[in-house]
N, C-alpha and C. Protein backbone atom coordinates (compact mmCIF):
# COMPACT_ATOMS: atom_id res chain seq x y z
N UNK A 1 -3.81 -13.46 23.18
CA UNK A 1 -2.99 -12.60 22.36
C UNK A 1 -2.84 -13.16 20.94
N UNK A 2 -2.52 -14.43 20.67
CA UNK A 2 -2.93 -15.24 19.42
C UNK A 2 -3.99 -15.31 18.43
N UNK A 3 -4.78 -15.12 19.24
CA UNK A 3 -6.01 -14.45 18.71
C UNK A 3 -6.23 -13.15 18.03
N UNK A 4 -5.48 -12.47 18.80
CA UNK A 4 -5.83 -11.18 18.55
C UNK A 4 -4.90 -10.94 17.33
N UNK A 5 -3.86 -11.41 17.08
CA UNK A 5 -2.97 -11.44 16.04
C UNK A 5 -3.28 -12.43 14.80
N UNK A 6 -4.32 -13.15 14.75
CA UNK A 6 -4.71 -14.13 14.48
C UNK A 6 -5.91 -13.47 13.30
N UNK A 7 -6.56 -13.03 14.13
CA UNK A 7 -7.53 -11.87 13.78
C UNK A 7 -8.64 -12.82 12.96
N UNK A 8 -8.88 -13.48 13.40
CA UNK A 8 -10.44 -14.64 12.93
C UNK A 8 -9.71 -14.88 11.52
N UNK A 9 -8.44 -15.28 11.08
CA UNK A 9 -7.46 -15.73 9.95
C UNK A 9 -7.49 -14.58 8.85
N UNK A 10 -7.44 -13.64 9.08
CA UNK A 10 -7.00 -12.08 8.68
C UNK A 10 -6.30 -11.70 8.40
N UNK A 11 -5.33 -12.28 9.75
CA UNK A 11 -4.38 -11.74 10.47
C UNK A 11 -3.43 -11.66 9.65
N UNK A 12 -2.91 -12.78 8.20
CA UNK A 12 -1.91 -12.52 7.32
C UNK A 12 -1.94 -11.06 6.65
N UNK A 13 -3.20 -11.28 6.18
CA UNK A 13 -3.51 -9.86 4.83
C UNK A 13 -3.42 -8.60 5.82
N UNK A 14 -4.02 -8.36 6.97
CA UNK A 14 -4.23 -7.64 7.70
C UNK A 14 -2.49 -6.95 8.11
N UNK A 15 -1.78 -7.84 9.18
CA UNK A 15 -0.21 -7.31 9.31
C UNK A 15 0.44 -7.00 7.97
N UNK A 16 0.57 -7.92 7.32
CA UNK A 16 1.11 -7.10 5.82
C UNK A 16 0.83 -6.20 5.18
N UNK A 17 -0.66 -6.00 5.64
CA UNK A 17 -0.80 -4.35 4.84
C UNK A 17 -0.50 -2.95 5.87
N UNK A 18 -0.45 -3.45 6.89
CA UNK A 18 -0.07 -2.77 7.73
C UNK A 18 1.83 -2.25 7.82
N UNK A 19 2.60 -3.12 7.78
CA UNK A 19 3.48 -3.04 7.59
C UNK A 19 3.83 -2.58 6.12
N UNK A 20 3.15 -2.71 5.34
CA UNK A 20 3.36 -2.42 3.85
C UNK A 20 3.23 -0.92 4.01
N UNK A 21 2.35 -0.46 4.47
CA UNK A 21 2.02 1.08 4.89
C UNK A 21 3.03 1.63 5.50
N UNK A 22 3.64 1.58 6.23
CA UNK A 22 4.65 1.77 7.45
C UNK A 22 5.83 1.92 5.91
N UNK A 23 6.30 0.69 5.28
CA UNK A 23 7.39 0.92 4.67
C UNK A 23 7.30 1.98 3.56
N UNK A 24 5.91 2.50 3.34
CA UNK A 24 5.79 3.49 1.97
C UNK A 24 5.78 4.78 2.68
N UNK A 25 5.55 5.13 4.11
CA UNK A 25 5.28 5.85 4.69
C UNK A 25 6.47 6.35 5.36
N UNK A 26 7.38 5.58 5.40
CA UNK A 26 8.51 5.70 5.66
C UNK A 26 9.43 6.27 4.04
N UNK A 27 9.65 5.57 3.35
CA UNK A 27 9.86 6.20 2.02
C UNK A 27 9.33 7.13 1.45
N UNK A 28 8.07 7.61 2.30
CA UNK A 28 7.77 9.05 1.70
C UNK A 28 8.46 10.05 1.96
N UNK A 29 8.87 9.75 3.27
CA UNK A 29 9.14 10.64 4.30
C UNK A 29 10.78 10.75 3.59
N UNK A 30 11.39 9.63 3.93
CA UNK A 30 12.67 10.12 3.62
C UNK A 30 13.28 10.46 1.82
N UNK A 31 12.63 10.01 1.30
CA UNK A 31 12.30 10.02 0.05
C UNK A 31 13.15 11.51 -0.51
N UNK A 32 12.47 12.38 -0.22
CA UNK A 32 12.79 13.45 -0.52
C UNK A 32 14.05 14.41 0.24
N UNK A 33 14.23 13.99 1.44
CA UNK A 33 15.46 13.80 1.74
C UNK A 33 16.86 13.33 1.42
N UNK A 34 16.23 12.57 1.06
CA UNK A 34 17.93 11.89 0.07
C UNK A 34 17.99 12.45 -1.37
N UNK A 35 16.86 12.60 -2.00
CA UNK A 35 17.06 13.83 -3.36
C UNK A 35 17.60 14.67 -3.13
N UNK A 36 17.41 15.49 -1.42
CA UNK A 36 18.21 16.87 -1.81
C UNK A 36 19.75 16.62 -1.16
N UNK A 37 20.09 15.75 -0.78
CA UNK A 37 21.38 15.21 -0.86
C UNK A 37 22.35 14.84 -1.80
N UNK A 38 21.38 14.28 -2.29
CA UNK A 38 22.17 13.73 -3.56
C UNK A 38 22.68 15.11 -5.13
N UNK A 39 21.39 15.90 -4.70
CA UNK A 39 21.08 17.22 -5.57
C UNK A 39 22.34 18.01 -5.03
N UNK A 40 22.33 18.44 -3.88
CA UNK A 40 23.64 19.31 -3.24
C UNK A 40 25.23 18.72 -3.47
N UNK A 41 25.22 17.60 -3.37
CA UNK A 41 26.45 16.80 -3.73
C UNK A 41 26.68 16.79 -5.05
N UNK A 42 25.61 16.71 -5.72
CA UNK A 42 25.85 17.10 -7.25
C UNK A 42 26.35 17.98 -7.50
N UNK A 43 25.26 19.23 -7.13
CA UNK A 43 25.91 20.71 -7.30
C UNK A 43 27.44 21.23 -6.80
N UNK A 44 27.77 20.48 -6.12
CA UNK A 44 28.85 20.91 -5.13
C UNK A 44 30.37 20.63 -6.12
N UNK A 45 30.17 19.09 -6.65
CA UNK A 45 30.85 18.82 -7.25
C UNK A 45 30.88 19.47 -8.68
N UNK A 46 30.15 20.07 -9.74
CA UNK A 46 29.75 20.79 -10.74
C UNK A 46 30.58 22.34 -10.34
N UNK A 47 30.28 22.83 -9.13
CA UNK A 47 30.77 24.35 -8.93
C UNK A 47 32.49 23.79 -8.62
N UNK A 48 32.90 22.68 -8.15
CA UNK A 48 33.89 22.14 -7.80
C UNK A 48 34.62 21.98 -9.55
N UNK A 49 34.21 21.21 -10.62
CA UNK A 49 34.88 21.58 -11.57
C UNK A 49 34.67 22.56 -12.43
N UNK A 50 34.08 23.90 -12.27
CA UNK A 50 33.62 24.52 -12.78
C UNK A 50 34.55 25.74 -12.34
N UNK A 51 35.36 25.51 -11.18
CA UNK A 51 36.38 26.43 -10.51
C UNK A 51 37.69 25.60 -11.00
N UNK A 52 37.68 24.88 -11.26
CA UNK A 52 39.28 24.22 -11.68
C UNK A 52 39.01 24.07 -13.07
N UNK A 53 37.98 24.17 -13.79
CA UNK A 53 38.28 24.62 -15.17
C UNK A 53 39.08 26.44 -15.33
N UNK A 54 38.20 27.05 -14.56
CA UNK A 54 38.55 28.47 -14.41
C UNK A 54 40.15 29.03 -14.63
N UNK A 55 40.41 28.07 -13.30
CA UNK A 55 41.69 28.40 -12.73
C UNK A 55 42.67 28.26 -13.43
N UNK A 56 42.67 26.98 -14.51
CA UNK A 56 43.76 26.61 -15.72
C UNK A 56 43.58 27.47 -16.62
C-alpha cells in the first residue's frame, strides 16, 4: 500500500495535485452559491431601507 502511495516517488506531486483539484472543484461548485447569498442579502437589506426611507 506504501508503494502504491509512494508512486515510484511521485507520490508528493501526484497527491497534491490531486487534492489541489478537489479544492478548486469544490470552490467552483460552491462559489457561486455564496454570490447569490450574499446578492439576496444585499438586496433584501436595500428594499429594507428603501421602505423606511418611504415611510418617514
Amino acid at each position: 500500500m506504501s508503494a502504491w502511495f509512494d508512486m515510484g516517488g511521485h507520490g508528493l506531486y501526484v497527491w497534491s495535485s490531486y487534492g489541489l483539484f478537489v479544492v478548486v472543484m469544490l470552490w467552483d461548485l460552491l462559489s457561486p452559491w455564496l454570490r447569490r447569498r450574499r446578492l439576496l442579502r444585499t438586496l433584501a437589506l436595500k428594499i429594507r431601507r428603501e421602505a423606511a426611507r418611504r415611510s418617514t
